[in-house]
PDB file of N, CA and C in Angstrom:
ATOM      1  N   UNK A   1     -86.204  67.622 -42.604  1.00  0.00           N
ATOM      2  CA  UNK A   1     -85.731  66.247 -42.662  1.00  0.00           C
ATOM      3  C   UNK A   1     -86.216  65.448 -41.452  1.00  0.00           C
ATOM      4  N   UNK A   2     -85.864  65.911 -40.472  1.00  0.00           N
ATOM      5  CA  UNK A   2     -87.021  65.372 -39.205  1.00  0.00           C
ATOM      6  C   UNK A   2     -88.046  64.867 -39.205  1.00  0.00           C
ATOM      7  N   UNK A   3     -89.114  65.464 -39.734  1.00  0.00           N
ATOM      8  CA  UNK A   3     -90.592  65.734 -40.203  1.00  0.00           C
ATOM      9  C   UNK A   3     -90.563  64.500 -40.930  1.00  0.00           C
ATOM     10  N   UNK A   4     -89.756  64.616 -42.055  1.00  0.00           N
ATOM     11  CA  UNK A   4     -89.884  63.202 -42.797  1.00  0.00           C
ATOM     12  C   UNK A   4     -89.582  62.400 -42.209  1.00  0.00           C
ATOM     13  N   UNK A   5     -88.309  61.915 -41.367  1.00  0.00           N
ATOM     14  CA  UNK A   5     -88.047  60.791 -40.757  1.00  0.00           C
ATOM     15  C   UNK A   5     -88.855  60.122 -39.358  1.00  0.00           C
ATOM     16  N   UNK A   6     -89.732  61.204 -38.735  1.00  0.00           N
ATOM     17  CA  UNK A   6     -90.484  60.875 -37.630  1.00  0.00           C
ATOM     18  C   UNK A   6     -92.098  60.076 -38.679  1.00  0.00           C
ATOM     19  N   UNK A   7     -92.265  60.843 -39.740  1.00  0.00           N
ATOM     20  CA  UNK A   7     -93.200  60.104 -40.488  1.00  0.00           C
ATOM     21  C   UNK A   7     -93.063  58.778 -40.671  1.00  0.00           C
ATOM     22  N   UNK A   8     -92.054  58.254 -41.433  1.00  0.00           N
ATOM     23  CA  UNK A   8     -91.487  57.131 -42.008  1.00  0.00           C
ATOM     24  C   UNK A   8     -91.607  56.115 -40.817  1.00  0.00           C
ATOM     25  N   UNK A   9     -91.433  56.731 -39.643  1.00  0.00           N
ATOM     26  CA  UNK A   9     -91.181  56.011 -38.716  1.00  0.00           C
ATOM     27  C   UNK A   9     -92.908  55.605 -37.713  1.00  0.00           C
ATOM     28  N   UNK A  10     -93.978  56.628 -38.087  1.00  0.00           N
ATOM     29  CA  UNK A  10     -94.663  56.108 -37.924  1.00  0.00           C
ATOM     30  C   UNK A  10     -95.504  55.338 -38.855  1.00  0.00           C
ATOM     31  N   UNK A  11     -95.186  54.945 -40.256  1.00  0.00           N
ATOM     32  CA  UNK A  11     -95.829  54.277 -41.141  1.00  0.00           C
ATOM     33  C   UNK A  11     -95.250  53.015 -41.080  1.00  0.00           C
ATOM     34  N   UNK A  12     -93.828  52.655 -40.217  1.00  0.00           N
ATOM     35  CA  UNK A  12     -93.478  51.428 -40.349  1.00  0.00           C
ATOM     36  C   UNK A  12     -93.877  50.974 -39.176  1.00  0.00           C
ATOM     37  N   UNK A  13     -94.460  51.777 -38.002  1.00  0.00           N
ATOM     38  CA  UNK A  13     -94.899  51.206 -36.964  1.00  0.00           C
ATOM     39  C   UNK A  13     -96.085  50.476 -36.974  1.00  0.00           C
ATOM     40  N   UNK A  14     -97.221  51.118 -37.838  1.00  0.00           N
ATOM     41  CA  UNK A  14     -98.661  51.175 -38.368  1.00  0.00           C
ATOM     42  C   UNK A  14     -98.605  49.558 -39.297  1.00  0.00           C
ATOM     43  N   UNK A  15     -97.373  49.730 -40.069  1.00  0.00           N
ATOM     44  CA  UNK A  15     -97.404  48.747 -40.612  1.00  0.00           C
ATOM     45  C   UNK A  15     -96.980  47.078 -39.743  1.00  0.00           C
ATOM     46  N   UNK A  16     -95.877  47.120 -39.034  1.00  0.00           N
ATOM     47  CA  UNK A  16     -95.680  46.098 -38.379  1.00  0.00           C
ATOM     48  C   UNK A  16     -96.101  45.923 -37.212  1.00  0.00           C
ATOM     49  N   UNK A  17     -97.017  46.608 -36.477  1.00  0.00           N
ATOM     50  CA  UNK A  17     -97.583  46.781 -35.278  1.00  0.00           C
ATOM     51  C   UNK A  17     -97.279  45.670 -34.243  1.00  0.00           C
ATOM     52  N   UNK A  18     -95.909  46.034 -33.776  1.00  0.00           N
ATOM     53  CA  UNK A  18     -95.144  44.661 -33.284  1.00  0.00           C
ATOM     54  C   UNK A  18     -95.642  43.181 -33.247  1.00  0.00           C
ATOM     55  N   UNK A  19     -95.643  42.650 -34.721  1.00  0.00           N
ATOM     56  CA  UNK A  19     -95.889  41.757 -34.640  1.00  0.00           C
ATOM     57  C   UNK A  19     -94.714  40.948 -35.399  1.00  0.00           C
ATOM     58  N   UNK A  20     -94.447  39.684 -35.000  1.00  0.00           N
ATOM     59  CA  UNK A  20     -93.447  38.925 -35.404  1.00  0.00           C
ATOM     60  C   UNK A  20     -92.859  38.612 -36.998  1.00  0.00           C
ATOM     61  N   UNK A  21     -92.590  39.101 -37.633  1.00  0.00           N
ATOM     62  CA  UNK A  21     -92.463  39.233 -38.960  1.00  0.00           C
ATOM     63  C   UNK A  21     -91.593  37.828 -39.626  1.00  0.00           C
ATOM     64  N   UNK A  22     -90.605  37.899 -38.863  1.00  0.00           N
ATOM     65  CA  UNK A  22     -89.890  36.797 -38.973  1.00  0.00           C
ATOM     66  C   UNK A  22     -90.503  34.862 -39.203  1.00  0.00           C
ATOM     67  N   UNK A  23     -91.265  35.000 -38.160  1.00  0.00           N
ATOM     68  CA  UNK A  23     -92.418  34.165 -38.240  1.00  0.00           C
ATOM     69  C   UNK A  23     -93.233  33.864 -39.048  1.00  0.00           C
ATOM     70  N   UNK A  24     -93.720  35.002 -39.418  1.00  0.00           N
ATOM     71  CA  UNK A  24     -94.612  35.160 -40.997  1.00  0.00           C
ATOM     72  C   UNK A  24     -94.026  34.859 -42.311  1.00  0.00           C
ATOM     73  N   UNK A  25     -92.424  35.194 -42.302  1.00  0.00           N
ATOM     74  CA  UNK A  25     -91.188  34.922 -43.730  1.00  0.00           C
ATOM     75  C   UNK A  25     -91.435  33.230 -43.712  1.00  0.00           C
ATOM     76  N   UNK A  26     -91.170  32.436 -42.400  1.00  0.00           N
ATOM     77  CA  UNK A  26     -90.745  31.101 -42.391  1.00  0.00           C
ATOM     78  C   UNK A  26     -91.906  30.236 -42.596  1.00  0.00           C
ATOM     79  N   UNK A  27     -93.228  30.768 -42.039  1.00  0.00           N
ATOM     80  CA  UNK A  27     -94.629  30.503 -42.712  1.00  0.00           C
ATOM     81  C   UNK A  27     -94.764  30.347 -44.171  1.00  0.00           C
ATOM     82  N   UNK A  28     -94.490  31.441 -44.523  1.00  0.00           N
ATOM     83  CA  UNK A  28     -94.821  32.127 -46.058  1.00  0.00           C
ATOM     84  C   UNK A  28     -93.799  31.094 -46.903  1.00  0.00           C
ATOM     85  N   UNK A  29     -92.542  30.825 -46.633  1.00  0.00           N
ATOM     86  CA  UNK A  29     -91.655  29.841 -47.565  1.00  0.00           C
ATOM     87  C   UNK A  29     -91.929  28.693 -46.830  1.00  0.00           C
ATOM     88  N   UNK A  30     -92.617  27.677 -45.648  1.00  0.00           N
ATOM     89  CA  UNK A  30     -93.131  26.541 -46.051  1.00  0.00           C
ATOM     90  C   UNK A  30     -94.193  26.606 -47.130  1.00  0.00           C
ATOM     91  N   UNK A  31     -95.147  27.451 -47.237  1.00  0.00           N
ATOM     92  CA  UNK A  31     -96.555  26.923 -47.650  1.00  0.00           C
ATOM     93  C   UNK A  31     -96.004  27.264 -49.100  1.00  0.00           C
ATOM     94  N   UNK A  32     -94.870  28.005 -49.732  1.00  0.00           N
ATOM     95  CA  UNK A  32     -93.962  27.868 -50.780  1.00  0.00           C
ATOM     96  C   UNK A  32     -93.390  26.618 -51.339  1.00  0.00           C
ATOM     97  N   UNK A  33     -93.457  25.773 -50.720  1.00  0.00           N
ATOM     98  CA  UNK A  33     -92.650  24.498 -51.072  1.00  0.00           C
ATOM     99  C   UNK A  33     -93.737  23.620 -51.070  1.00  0.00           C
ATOM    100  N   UNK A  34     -94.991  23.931 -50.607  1.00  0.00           N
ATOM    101  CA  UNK A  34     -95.930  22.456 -50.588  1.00  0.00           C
ATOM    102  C   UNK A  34     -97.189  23.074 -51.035  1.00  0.00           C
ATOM    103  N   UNK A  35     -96.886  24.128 -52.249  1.00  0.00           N
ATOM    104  CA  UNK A  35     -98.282  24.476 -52.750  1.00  0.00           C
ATOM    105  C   UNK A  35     -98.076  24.027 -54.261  1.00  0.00           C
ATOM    106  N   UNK A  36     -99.433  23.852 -55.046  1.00  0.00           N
ATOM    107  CA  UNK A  36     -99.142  23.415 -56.499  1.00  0.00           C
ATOM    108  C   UNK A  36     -98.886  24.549 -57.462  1.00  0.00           C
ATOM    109  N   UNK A  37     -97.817  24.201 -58.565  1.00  0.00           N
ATOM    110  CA  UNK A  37     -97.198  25.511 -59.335  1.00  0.00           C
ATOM    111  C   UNK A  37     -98.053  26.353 -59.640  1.00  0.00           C
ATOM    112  N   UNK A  38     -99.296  26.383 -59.850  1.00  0.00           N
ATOM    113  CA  UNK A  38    -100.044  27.554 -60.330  1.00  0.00           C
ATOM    114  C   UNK A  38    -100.766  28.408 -59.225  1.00  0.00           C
ATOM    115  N   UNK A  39    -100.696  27.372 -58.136  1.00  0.00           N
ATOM    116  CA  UNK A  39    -101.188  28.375 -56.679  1.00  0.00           C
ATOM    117  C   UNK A  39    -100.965  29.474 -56.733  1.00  0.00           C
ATOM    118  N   UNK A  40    -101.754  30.298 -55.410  1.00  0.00           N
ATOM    119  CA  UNK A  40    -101.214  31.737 -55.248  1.00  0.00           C
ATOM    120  C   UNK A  40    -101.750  31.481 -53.515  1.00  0.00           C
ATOM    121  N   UNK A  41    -100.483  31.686 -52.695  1.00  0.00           N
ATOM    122  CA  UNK A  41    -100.682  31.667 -51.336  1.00  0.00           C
ATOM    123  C   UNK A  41    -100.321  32.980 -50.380  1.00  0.00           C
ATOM    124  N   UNK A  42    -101.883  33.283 -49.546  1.00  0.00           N
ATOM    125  CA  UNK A  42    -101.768  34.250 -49.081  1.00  0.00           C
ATOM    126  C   UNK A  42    -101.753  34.459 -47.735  1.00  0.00           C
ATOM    127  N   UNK A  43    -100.882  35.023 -46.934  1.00  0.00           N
ATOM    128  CA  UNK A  43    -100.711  34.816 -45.598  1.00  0.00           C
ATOM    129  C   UNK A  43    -100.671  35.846 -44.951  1.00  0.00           C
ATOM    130  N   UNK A  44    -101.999  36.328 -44.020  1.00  0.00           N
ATOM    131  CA  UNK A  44    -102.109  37.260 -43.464  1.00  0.00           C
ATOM    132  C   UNK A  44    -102.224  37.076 -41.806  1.00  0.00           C
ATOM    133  N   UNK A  45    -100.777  38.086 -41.053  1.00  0.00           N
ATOM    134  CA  UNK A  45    -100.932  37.754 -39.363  1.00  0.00           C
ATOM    135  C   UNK A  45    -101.719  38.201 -38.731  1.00  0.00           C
ATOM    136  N   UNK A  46    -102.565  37.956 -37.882  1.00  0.00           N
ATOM    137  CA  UNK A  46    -103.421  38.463 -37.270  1.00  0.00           C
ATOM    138  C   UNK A  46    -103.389  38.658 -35.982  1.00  0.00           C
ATOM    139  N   UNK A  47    -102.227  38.103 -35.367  1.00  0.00           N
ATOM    140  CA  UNK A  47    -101.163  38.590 -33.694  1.00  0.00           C
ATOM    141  C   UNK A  47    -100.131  37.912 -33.768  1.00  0.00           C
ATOM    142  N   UNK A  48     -99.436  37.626 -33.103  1.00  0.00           N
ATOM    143  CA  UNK A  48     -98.146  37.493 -33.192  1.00  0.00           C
ATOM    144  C   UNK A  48     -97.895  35.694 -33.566  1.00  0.00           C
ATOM    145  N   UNK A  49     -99.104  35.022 -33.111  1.00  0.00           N
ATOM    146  CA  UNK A  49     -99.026  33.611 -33.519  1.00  0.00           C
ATOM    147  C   UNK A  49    -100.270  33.010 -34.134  1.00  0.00           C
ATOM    148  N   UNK A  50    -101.248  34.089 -34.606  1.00  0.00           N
ATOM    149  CA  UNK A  50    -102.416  33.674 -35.123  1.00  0.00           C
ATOM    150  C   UNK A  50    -101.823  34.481 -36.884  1.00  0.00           C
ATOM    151  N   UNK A  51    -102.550  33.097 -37.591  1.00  0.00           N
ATOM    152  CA  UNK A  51    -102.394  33.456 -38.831  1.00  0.00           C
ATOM    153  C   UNK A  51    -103.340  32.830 -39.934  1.00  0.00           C
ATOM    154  N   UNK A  52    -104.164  33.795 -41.106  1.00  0.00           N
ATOM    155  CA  UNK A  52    -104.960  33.457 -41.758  1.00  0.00           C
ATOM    156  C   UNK A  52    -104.171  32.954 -43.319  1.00  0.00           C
ATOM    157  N   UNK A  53    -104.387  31.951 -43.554  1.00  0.00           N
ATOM    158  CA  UNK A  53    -103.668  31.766 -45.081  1.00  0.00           C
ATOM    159  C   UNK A  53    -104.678  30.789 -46.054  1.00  0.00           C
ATOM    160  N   UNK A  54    -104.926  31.733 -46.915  1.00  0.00           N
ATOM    161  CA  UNK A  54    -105.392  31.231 -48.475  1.00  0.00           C
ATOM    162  C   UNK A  54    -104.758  30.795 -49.127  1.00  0.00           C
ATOM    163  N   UNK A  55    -105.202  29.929 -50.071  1.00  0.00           N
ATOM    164  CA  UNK A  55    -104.746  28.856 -51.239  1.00  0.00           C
ATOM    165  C   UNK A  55    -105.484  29.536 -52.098  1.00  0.00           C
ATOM    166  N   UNK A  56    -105.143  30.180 -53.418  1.00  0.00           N
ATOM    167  CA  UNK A  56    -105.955  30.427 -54.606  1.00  0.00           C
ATOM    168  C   UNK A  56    -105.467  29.574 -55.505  1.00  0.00           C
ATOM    169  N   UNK A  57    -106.521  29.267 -56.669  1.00  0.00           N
ATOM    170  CA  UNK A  57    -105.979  28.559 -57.567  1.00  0.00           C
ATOM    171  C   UNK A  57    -106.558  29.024 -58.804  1.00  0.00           C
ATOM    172  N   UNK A  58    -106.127  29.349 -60.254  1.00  0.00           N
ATOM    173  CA  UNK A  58    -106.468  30.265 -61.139  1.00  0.00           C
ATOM    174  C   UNK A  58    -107.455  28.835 -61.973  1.00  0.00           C
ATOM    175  N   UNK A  59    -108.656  30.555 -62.161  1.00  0.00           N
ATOM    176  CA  UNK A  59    -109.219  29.760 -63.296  1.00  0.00           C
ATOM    177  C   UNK A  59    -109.348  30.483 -64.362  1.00  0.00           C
ATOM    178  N   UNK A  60    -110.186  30.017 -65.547  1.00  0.00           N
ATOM    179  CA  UNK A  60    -110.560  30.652 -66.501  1.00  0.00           C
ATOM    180  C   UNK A  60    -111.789  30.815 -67.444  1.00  0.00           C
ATOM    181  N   UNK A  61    -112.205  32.412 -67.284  1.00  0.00           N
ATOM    182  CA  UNK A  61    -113.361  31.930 -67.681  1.00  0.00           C
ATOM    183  C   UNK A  61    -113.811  32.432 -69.307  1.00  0.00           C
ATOM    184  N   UNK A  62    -114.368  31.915 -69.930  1.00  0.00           N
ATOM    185  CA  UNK A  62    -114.664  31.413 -71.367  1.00  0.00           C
ATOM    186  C   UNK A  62    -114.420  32.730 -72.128  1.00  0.00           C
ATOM    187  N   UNK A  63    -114.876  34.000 -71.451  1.00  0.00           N
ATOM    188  CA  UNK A  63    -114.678  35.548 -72.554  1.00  0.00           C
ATOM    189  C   UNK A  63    -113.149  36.282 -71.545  1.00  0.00           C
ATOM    190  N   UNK A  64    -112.431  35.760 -70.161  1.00  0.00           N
ATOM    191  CA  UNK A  64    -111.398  36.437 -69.860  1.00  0.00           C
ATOM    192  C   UNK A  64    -110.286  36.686 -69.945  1.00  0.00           C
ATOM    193  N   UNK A  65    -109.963  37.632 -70.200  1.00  0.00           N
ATOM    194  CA  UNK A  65    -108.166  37.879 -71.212  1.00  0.00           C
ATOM    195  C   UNK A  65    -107.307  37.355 -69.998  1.00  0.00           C
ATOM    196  N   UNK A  66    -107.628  37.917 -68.587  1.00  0.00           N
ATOM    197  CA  UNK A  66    -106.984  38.101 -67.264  1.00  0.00           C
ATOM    198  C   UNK A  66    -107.517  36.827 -66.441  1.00  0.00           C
ATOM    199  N   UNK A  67    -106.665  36.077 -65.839  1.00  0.00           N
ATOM    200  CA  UNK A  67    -106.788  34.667 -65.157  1.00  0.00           C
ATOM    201  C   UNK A  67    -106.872  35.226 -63.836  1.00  0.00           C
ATOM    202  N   UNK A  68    -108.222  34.971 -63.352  1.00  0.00           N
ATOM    203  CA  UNK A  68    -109.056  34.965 -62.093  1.00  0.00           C
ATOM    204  C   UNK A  68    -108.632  33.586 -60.976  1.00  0.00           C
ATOM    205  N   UNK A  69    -108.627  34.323 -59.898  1.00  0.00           N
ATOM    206  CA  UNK A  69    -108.277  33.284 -58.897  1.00  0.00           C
ATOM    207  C   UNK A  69    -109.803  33.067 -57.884  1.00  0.00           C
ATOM    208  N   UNK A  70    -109.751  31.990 -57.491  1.00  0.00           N
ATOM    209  CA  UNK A  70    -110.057  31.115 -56.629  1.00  0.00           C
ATOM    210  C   UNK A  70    -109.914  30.484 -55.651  1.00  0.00           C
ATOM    211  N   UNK A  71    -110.305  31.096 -54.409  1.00  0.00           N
ATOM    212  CA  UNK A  71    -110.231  30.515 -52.858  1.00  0.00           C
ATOM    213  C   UNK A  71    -110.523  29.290 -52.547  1.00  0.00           C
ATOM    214  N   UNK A  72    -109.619  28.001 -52.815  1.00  0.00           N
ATOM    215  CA  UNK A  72    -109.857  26.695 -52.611  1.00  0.00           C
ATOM    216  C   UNK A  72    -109.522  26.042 -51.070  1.00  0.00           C
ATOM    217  N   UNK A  73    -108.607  27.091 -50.378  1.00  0.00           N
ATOM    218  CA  UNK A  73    -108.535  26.581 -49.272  1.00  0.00           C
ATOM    219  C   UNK A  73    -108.319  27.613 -48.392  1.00  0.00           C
ATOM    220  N   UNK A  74    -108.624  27.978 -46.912  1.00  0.00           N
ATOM    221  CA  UNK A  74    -108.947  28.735 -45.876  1.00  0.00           C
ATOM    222  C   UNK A  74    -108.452  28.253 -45.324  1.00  0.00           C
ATOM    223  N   UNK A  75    -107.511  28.117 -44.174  1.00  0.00           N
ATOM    224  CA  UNK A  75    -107.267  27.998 -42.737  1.00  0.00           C
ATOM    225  C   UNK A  75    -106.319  28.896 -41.616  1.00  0.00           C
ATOM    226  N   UNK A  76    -106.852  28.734 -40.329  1.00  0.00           N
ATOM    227  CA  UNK A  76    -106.751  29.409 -39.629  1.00  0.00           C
ATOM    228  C   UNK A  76    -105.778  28.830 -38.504  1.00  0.00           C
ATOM    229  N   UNK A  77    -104.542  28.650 -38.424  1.00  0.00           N
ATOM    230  CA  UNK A  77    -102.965  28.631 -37.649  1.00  0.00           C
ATOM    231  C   UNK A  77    -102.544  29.412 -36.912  1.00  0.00           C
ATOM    232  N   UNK A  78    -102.236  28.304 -36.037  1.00  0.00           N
ATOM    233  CA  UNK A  78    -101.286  29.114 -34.301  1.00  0.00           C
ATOM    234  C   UNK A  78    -100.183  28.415 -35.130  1.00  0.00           C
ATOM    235  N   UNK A  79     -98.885  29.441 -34.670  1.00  0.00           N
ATOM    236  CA  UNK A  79     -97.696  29.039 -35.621  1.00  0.00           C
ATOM    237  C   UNK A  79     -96.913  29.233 -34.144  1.00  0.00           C
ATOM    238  N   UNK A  80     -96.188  28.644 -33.691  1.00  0.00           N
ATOM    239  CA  UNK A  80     -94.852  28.790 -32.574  1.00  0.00           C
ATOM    240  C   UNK A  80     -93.260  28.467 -33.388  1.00  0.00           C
ATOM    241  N   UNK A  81     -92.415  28.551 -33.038  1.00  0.00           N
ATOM    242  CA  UNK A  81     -90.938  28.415 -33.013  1.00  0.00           C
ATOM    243  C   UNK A  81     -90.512  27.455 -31.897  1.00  0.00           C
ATOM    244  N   UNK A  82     -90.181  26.539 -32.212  1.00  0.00           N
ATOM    245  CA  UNK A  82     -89.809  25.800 -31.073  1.00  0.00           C
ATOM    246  C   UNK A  82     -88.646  25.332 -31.383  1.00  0.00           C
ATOM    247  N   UNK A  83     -87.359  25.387 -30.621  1.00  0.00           N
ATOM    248  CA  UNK A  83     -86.233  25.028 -30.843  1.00  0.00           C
ATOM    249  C   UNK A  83     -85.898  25.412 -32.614  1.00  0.00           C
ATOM    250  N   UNK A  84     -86.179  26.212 -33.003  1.00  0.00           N
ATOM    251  CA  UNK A  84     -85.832  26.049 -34.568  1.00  0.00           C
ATOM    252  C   UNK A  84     -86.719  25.946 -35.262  1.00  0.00           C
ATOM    253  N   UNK A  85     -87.718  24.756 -35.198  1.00  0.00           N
ATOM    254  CA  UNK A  85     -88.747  24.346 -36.096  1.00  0.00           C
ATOM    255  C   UNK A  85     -89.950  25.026 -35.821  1.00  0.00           C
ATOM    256  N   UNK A  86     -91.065  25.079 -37.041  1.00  0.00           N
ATOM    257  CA  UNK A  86     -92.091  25.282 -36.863  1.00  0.00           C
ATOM    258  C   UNK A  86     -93.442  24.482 -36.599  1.00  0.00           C
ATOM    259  N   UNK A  87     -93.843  24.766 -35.229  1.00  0.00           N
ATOM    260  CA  UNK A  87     -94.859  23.893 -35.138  1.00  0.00           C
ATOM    261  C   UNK A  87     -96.433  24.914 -35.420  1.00  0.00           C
ATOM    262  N   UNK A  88     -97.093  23.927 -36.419  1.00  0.00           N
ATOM    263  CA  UNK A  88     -98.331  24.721 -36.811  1.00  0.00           C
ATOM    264  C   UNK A  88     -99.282  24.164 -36.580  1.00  0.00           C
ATOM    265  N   UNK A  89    -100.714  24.306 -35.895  1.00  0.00           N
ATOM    266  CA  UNK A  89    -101.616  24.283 -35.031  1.00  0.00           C
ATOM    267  C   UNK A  89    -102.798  24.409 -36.066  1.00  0.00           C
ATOM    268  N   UNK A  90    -103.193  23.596 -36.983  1.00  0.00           N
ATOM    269  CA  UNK A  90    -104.795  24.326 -37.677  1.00  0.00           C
ATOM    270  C   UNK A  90    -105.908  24.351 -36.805  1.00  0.00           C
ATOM    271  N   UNK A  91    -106.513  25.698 -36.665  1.00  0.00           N
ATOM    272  CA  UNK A  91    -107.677  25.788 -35.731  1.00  0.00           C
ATOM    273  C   UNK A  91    -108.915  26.013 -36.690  1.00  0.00           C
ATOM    274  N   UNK A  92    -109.019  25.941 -38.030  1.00  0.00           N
ATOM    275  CA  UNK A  92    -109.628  26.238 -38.569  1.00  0.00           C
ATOM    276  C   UNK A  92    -110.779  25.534 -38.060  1.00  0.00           C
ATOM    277  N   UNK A  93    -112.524  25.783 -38.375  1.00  0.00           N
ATOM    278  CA  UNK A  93    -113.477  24.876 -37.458  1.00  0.00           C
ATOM    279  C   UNK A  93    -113.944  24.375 -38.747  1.00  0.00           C
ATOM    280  N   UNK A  94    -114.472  23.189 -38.745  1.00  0.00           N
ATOM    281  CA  UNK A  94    -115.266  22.324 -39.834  1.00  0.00           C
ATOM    282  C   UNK A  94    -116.375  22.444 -39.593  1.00  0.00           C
TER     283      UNK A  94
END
């Protein structure tokens, strides 16, 4: 039982590799509220205040049973907590 629980414990380390998670939830439900219904938004942390998030948007193509998505938008965010709110930083480069 050990064995298992020292495992478990390093797969959740591997997985959250102290990075702010909490941060990433309050990210993840703005870009929830200001994306269009068929979106698909993807938000990946990349340190504790750097964060990559995609916009997909489904298309369809003429012989596919299965609705394919589409990377319509890229950007690249410093996200802080400040007093409560979130202030978000696009660094993405043009």
């Amino acid at each position: 039982m050990t064995a298992m629980t020292e495992q478990s414990q390093a797969i959740q380390t591997k997985r959250d590799r102290g990075l702010d998670t909490e941060l990433k939830r309050r990210l993840v439900d703005h870009f929830d509220l200001i994306k269009r219904p068929n979106d698909l938004v993807r938000v990946t942390q990349i340190s504790n205040h750097h964060f990559r998030v995609n916009t997909l948007s489904p298309i369809r193509a003429s012989n596919s049973v299965l609705p394919a998505y589409q990377i319509t938008k890229s950007q690249f965010l410093h996200v802080e907590n400040k007093t409560g709110e979130l202030v978000i930083n696009d660094q993405t480069r043009r």
